[in-house]
Every structure is written in C-alpha cells, then in structure tokens.
C-alpha atoms as a PDB file:
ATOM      1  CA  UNK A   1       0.000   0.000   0.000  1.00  0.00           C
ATOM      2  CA  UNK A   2       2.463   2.587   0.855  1.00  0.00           C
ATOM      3  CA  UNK A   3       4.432   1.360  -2.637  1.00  0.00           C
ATOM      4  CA  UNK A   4       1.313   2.092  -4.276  1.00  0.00           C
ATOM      5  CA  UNK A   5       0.548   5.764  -2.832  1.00  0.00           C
ATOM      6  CA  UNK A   6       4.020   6.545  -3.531  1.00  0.00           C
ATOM      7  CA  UNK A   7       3.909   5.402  -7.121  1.00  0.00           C
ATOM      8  CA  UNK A   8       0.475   7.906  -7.256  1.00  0.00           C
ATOM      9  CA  UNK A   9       2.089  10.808  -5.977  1.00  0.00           C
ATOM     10  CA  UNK A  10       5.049  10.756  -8.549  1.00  0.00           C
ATOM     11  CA  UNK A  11       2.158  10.428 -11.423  1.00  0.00           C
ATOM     12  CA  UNK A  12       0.538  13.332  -9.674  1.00  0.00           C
ATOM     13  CA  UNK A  13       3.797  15.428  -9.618  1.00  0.00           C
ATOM     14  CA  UNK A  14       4.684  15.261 -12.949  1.00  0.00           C
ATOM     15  CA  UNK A  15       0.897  15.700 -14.609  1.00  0.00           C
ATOM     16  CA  UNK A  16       1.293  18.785 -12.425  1.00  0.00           C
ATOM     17  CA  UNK A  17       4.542  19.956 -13.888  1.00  0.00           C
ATOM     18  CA  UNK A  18       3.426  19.253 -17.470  1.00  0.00           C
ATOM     19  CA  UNK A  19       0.251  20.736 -17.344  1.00  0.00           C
ATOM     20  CA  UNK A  20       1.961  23.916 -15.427  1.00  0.00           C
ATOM     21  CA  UNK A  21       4.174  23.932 -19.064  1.00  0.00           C
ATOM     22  CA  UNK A  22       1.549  23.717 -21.350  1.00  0.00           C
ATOM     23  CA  UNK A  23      -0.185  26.638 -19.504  1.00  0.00           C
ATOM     24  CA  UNK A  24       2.930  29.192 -19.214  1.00  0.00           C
ATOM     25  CA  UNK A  25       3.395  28.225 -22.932  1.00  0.00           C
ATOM     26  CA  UNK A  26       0.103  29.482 -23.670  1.00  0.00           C
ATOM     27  CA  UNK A  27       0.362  32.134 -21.420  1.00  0.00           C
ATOM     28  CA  UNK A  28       3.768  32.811 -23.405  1.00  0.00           C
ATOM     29  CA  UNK A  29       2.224  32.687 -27.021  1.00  0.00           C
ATOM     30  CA  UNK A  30      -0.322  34.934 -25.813  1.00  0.00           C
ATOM     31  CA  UNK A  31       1.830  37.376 -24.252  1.00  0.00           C
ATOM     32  CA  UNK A  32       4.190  37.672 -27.245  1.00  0.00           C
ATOM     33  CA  UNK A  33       2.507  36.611 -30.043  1.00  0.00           C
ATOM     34  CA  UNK A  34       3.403  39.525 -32.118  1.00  0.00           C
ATOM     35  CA  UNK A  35       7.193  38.982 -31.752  1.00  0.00           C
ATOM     36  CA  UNK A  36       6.884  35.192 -32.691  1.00  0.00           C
ATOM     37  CA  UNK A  37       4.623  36.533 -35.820  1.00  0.00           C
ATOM     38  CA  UNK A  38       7.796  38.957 -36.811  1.00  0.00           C
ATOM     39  CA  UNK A  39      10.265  36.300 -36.667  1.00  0.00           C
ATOM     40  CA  UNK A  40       8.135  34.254 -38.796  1.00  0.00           C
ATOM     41  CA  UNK A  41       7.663  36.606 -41.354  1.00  0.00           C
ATOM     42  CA  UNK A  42      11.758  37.301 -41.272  1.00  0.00           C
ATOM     43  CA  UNK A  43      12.565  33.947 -41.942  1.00  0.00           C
ATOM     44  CA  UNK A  44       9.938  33.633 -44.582  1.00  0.00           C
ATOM     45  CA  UNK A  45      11.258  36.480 -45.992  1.00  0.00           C
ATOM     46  CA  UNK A  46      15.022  35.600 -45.680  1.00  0.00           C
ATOM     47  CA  UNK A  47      14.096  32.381 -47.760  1.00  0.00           C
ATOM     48  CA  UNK A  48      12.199  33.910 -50.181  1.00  0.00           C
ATOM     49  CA  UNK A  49      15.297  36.460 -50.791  1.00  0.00           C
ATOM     50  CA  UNK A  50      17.739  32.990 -50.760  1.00  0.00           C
ATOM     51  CA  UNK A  51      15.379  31.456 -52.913  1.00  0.00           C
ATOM     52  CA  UNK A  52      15.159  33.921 -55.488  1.00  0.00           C
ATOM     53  CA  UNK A  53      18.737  35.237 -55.165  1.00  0.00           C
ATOM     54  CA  UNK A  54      19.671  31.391 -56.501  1.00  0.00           C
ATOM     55  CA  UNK A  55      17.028  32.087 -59.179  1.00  0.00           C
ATOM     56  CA  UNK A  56      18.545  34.783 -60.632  1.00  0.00           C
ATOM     57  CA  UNK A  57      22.392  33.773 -60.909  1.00  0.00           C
ATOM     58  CA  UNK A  58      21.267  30.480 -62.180  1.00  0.00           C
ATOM     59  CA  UNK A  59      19.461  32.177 -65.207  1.00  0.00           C
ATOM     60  CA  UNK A  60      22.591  34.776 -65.079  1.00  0.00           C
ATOM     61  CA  UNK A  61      25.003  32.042 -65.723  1.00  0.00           C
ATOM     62  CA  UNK A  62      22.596  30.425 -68.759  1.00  0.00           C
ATOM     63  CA  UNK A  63      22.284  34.023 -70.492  1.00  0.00           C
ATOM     64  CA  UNK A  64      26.717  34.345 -70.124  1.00  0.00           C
ATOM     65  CA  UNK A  65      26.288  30.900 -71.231  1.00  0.00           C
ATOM     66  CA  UNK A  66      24.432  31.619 -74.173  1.00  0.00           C
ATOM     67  CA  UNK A  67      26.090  34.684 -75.067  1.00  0.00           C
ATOM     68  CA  UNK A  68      29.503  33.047 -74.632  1.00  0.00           C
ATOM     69  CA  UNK A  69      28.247  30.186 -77.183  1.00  0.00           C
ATOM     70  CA  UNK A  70      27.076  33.172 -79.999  1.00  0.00           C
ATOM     71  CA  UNK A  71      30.365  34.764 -79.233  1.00  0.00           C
ATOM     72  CA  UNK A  72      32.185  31.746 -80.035  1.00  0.00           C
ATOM     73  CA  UNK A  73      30.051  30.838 -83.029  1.00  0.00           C
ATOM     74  CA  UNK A  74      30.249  34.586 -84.490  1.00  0.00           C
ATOM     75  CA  UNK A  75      34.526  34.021 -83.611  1.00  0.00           C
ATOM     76  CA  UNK A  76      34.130  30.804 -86.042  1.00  0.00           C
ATOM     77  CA  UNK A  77      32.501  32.559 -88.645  1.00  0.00           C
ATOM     78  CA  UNK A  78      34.949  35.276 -88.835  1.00  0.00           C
ATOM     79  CA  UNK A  79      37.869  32.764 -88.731  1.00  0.00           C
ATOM     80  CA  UNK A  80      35.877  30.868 -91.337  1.00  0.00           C
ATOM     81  CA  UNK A  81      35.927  33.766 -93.436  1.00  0.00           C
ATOM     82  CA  UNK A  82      39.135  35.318 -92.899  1.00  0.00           C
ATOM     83  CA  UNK A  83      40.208  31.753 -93.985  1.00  0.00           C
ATOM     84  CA  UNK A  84      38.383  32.238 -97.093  1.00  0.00           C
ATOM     85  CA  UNK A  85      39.295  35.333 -98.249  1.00  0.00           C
ATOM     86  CA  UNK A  86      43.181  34.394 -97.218  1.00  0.00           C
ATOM     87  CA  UNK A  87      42.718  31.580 -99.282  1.00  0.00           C
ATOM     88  CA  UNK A  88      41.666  33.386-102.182  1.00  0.00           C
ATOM     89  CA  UNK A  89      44.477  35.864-101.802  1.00  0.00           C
ATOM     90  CA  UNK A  90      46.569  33.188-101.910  1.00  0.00           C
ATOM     91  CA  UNK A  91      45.396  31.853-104.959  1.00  0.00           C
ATOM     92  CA  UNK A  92      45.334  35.128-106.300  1.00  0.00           C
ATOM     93  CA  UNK A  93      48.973  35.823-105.441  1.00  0.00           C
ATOM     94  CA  UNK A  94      49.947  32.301-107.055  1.00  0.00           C
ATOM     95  CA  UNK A  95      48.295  33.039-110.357  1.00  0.00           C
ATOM     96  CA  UNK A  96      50.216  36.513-110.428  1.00  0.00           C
ATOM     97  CA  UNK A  97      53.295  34.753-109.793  1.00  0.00           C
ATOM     98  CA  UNK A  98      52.949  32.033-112.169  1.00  0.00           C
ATOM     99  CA  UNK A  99      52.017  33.967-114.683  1.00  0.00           C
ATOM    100  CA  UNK A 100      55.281  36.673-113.961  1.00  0.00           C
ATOM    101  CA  UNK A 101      57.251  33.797-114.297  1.00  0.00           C
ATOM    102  CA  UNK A 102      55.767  32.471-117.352  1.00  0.00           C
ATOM    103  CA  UNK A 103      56.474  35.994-118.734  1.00  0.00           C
ATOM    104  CA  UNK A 104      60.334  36.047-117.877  1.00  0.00           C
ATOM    105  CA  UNK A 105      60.788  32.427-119.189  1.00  0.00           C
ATOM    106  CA  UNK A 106      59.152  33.795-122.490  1.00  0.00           C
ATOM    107  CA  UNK A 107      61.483  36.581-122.138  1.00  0.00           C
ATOM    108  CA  UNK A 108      64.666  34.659-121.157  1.00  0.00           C
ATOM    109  CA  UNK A 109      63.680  32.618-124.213  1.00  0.00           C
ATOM    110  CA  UNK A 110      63.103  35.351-126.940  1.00  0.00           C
ATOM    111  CA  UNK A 111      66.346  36.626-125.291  1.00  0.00           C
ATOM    112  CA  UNK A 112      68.144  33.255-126.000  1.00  0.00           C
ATOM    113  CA  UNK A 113      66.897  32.773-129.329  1.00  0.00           C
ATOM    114  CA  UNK A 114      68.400  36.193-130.291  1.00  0.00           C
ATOM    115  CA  UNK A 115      71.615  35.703-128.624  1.00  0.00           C
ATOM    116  CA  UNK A 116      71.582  32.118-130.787  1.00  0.00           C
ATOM    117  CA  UNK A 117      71.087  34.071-133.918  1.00  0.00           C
ATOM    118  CA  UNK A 118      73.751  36.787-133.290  1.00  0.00           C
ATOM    119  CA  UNK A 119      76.042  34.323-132.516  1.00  0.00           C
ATOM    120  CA  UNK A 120      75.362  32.611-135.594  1.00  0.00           C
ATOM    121  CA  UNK A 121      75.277  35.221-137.570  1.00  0.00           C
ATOM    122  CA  UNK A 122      78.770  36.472-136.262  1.00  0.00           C
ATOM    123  CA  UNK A 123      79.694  32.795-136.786  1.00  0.00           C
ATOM    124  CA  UNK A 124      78.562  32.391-139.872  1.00  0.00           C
ATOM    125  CA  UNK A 125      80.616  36.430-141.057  1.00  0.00           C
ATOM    126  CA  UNK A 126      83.687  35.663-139.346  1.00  0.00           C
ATOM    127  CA  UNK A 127      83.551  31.940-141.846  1.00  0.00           C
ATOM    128  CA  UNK A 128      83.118  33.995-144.875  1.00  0.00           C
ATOM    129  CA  UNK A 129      86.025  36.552-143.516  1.00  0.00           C
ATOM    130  CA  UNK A 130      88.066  33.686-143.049  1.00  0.00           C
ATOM    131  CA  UNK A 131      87.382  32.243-145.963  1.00  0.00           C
ATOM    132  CA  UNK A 132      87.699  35.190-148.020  1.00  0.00           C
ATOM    133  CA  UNK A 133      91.530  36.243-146.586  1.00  0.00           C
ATOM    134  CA  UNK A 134      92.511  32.351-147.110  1.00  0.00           C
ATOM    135  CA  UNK A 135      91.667  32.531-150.836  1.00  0.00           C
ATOM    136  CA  UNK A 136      93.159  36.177-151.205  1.00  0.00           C
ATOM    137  CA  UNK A 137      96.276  34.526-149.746  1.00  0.00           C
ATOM    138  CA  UNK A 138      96.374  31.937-151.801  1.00  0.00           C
ATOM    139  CA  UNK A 139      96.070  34.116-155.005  1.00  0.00           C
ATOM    140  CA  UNK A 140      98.562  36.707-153.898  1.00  0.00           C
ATOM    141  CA  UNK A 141     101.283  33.583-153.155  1.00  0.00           C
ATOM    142  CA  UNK A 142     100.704  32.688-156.768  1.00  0.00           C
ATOM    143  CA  UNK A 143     100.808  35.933-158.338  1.00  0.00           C
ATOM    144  CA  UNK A 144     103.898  38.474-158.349  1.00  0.00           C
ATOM    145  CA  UNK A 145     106.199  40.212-156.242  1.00  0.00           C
ATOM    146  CA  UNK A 146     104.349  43.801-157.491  1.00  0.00           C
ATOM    147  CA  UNK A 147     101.193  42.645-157.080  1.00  0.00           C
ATOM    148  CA  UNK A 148     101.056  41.839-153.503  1.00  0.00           C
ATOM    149  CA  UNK A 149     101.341  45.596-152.877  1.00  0.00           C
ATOM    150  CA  UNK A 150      97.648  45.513-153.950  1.00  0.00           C
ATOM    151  CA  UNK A 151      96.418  42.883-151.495  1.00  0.00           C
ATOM    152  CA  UNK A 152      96.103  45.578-148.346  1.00  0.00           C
ATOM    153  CA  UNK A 153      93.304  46.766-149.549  1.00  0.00           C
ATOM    154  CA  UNK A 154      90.695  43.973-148.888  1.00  0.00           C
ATOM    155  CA  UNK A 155      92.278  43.770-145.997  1.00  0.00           C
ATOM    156  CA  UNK A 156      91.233  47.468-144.924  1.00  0.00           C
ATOM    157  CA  UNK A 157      87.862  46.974-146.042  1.00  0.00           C
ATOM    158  CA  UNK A 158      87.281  43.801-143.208  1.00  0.00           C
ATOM    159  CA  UNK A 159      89.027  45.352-141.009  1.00  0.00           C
ATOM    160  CA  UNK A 160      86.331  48.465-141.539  1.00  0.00           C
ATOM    161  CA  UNK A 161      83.208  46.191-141.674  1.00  0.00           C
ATOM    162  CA  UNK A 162      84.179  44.788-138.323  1.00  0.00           C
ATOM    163  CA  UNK A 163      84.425  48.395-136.657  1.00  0.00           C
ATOM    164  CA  UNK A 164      80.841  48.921-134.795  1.00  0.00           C
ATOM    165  CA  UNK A 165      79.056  52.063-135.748  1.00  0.00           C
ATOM    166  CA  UNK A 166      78.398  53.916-132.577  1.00  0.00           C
ATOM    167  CA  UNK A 167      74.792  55.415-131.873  1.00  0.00           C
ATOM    168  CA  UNK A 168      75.155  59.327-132.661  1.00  0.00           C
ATOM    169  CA  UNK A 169      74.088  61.150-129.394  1.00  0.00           C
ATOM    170  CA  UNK A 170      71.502  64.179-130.052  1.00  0.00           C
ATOM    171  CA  UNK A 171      72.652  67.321-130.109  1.00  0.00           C
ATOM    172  CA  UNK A 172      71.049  69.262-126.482  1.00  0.00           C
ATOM    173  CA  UNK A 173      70.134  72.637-127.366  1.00  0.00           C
ATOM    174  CA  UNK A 174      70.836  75.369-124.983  1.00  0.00           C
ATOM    175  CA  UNK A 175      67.717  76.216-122.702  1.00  0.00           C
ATOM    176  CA  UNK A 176      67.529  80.088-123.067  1.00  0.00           C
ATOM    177  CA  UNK A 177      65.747  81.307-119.519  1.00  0.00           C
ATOM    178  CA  UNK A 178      62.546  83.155-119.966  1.00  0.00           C
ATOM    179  CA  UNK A 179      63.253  87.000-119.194  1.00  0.00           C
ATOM    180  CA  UNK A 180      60.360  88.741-116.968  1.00  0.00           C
ATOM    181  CA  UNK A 181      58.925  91.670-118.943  1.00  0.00           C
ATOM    182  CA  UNK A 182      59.387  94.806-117.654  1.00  0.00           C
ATOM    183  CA  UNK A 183      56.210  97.168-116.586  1.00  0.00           C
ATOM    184  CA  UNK A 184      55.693  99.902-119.163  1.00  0.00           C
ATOM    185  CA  UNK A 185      54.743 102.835-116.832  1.00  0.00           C
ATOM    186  CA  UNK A 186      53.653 106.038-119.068  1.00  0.00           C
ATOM    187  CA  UNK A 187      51.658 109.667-117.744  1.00  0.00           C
ATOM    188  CA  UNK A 188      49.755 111.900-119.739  1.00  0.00           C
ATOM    189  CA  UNK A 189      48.860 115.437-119.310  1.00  0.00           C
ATOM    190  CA  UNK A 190      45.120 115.772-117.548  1.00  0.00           C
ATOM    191  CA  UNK A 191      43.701 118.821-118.411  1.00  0.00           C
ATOM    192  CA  UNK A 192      40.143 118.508-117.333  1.00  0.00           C
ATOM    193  CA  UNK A 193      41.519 117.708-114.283  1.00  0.00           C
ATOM    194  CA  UNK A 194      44.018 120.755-114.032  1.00  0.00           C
ATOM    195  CA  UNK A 195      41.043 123.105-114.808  1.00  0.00           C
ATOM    196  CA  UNK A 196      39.179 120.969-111.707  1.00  0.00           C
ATOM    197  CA  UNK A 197      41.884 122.231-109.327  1.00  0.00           C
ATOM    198  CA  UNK A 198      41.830 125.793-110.686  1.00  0.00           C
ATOM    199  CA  UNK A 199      38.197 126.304-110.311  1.00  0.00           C
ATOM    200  CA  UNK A 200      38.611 124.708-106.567  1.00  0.00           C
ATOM    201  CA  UNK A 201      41.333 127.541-105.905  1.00  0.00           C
ATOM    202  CA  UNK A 202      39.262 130.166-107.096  1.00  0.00           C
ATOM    203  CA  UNK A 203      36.523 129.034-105.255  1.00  0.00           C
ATOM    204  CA  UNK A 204      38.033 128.869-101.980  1.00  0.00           C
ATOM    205  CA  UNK A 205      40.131 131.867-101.778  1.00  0.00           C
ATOM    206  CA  UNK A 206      42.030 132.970 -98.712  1.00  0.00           C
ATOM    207  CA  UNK A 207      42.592 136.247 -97.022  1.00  0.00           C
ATOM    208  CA  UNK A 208      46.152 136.047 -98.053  1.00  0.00           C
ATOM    209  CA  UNK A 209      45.237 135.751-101.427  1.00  0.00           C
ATOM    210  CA  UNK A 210      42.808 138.784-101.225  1.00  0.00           C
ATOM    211  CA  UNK A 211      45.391 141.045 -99.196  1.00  0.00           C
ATOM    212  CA  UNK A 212      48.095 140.052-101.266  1.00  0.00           C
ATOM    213  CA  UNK A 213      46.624 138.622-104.806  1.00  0.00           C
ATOM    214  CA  UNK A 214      47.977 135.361-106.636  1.00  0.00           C
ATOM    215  CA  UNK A 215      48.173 133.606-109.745  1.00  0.00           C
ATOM    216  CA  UNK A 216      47.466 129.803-110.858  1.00  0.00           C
ATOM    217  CA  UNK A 217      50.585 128.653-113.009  1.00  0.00           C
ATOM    218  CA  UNK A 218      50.591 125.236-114.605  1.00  0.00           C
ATOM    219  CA  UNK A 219      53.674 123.457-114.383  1.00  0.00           C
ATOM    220  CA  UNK A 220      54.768 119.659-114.920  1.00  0.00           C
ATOM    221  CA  UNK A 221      58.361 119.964-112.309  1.00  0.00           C
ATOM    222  CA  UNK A 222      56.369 120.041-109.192  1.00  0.00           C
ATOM    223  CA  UNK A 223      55.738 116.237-109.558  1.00  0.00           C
ATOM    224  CA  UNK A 224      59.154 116.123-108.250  1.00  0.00           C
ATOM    225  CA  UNK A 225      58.864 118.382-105.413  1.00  0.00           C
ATOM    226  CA  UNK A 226      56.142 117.198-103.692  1.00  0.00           C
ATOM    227  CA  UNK A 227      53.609 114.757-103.020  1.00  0.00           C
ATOM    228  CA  UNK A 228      50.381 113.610-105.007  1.00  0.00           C
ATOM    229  CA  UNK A 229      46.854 113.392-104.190  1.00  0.00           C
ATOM    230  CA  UNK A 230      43.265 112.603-105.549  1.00  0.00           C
ATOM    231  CA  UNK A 231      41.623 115.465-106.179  1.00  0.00           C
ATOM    232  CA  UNK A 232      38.626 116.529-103.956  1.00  0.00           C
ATOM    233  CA  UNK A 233      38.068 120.243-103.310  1.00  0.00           C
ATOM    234  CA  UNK A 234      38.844 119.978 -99.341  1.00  0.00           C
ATOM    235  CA  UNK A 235      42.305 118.889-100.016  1.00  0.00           C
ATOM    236  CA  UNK A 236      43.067 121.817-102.551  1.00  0.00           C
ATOM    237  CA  UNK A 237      41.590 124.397 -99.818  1.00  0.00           C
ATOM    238  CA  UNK A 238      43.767 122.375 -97.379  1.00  0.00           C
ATOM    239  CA  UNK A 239      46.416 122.981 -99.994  1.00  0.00           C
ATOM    240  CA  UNK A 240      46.323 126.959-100.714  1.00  0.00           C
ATOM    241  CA  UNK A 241      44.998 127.680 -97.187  1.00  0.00           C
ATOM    242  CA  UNK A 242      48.608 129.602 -96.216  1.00  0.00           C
ATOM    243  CA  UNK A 243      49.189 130.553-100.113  1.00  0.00           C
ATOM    244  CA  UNK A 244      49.209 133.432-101.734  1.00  0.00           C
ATOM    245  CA  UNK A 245      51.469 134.547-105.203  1.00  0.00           C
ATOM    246  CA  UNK A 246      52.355 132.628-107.890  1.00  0.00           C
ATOM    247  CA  UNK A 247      50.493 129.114-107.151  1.00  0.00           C
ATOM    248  CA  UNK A 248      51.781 126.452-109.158  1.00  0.00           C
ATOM    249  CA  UNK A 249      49.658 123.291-109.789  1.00  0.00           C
ATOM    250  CA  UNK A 250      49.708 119.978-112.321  1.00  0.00           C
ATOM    251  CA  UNK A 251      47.488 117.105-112.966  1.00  0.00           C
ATOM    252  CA  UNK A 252      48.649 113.715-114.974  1.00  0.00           C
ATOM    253  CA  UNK A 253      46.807 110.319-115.231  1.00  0.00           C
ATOM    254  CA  UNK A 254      49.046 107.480-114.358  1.00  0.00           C
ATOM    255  CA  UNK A 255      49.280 104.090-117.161  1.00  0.00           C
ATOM    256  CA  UNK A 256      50.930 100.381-116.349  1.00  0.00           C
ATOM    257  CA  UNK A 257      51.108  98.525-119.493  1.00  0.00           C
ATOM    258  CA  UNK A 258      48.451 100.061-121.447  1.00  0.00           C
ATOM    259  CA  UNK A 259      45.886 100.634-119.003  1.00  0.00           C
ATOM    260  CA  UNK A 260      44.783 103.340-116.947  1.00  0.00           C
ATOM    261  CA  UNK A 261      45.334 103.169-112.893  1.00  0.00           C
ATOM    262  CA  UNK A 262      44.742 106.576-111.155  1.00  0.00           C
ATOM    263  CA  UNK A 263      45.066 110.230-111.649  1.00  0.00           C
ATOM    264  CA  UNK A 264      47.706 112.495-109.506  1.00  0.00           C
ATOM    265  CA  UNK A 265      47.092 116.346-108.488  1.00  0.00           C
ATOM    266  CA  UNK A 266      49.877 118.016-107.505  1.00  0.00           C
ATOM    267  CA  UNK A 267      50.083 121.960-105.688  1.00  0.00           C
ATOM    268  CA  UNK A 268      52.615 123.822-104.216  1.00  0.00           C
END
C-alpha cells in the first residue's frame, strides 16, 4: 500500500509539472505573439530572398552561357571567313606569280633565241672573212712580187666592216631662260583735271590771297617736289589755305602697261 501511494504521488507530480508547461506556454504565445509573428515573417522572408537570389544567378550564368556560345560561333565565322578570303588571296597571289614567271621564261627565251642568232650570224661572217683572206692569200702567193702591194686593200675593207658604228648622241640645245617683262609705266597730261583744281582755288580763296593777290601757273616739275593726291576740293583748300602769289599746280593720269590706274594732283 504505501508502494502504491508513492507510485500515485510521482504520477501526480509530474501531470502537475506538465500541465503547469503547457499553460505558461500558452500564457507565453499569448503574451508575445506579435514577436513570434515577426520572426516568422523574417525567416519567410530571408528564404524567399535565398530562394530567389539562386534564381537569378542560375538564369545569369545560362544568359553568359548563351552569349559566350554566340560569341564563339560569331569568332568561327569570322575565322571561317578570314580563312576564305586568305585563301583566295593566296590563290590570287599564285596566279600573279605564275604567270610573272611564265612571262620572264618567255622573255629569257626570246632573249636566248636572239643571242643564238647573233652568234650565228657572227659565226657564220667571221667563216666567210676567213674564208675570203685564205683565198686572197692563196692568189697573192701565186701571183707576183708587185702585185702583192695591192692585197692591203681587202684587208682594210674587213678590217672596216668589223668596226661597230656607234649610236650618234643628239645634239642638247641650250635652254635660253625666260626674261620677266618689264612694266611699261607712261603719264599723260590731264587737263580737265588741271582746270578741276583751278576752279577749286578760285573758289576757296584765302585772305592772303585777297590782301596780297595770286596767280594759278601750270607746271609739270612740281611732280618732283612734292607729293600727289586725288583730287577733292577739301584737299586743294587744305592745300592753298597759307598761299598766296604765284600758285603752281599739275594734274597727270598714271598708265601700267596700257591701261589706266589713277590720276595724280599736284600743288605747291
């Protein structure tokens, strides 16, 4: 019996203790359910990230993968066709050669052939030459004493045949340099222009010229004496503004090569 009551009380000691658990666990969720909510929604979140993360460098490493293929495909095209076109230069480059070496054996040929003929053509003189002197030796040995004087004659005329004519050079005539033309500079008497200046002088007479009177004279030596100027009739006021006396003026019109340039006014 007291084995027995024993045995009860331990049941009744731990139903208490795990009913006591199950109620602070309750009273636990209840108390923070908000905080076990958050960490729930972090780790579904965290996955969701790792999840999609994976997603995205697995289809990043297909796309390099595919790109990497076209890039290798396009490489073997181009190589293909580099190979091509080297191929055909080649070929090209063969033909050109064949054929410029079929040209210089035609030409090394042509060039033999005519060496073979001038050399039997000089063969062929220098026989006859031979040939000639041996019977003109043999005749002279038969005839006279006085009539071998006669026999250097022939002899003269191979010995001219043989000498090579040499090409005549032409005759460089001297370059004569081309001499610049001088400028034809001419002046001629304006007189339309001389009575210009005279009527500008009468019309803009000083008080000088009043007190003490003056007189327009024409003459050609002041263009060495002073300076020239186109006429306006400000500049020959300017001119006789301190004049008085014997005024002296010119006019002249100014030619290069023919054609006219300017006209020149000249008072002092």
């Amino acid at each position: 019996m007291c084995t027995s009551n024993r045995n009860d009380l331990q049941y009744g000691d731990t139903r208490v203790t795990i009913e006591q658990k199950g109620e602070i666990f309750m009273v636990f969720i209840k108390k923070y359910w908000y905080i076990i909510l958050i960490i729930f929604l972090v780790i579904c979140t965290a996955l969701g990230i790792f999840f999609l993360n994976k997603k995205w460098t697995n289809d990043k490493v297909v796309t390099d993968n595919k790109t990497n293929t076209s890039a290798i495909s396009n490489n073997e095209v181009v190589s293909e066709e580099n190979k091509i076109e080297n191929n055909k230069t080649e070929t090209i480059e063969n033909k050109a050669e064949q054929e410029t070496t079929e040209q210089e054996s035609e030409t090394i040929e042509v060039d033999n052939q005519a060496v073979v003929e001038a050399s039997n053509k000089n063969t062929s003189t220098t026989k006859s030459n031979t040939q000639t002197t041996k019977q003109e030796q043999s005749k002279t040995q038969s005839e006279s004493v006085p009539v071998q004087s006669n026999f250097q004659e022939p002899q003269e005329v191979v010995q001219e045949t043989q000498v090579q004519e040499q090409p005549s050079q032409p005759v460089q005539e001297p370059v004569i340099p081309d001499t610049p033309k001088e400028d034809v500079v001419e002046y001629k008497e304006n007189t339309a222009m001389i009575n210009n200046i005279k009527n500008a002088i009468n019309n803009n007479v000083s008080e000088d010229m009043q007190t003490y009177g003056y007189n327009v004279v024409v003459d050609s030596s002041i263009v060495n004496l002073t300076n020239q100027f186109t006429f306006s009739e400000k500049r020959v006021a300017d001119k006789i503004k301190s004049k008085f006396g014997t005024i002296r003026i010119y006019a002249r019109d100014y030619y290069l090569n023919g054609s006219y340039v300017w006209t020149e006014c000249y008072v002092i």
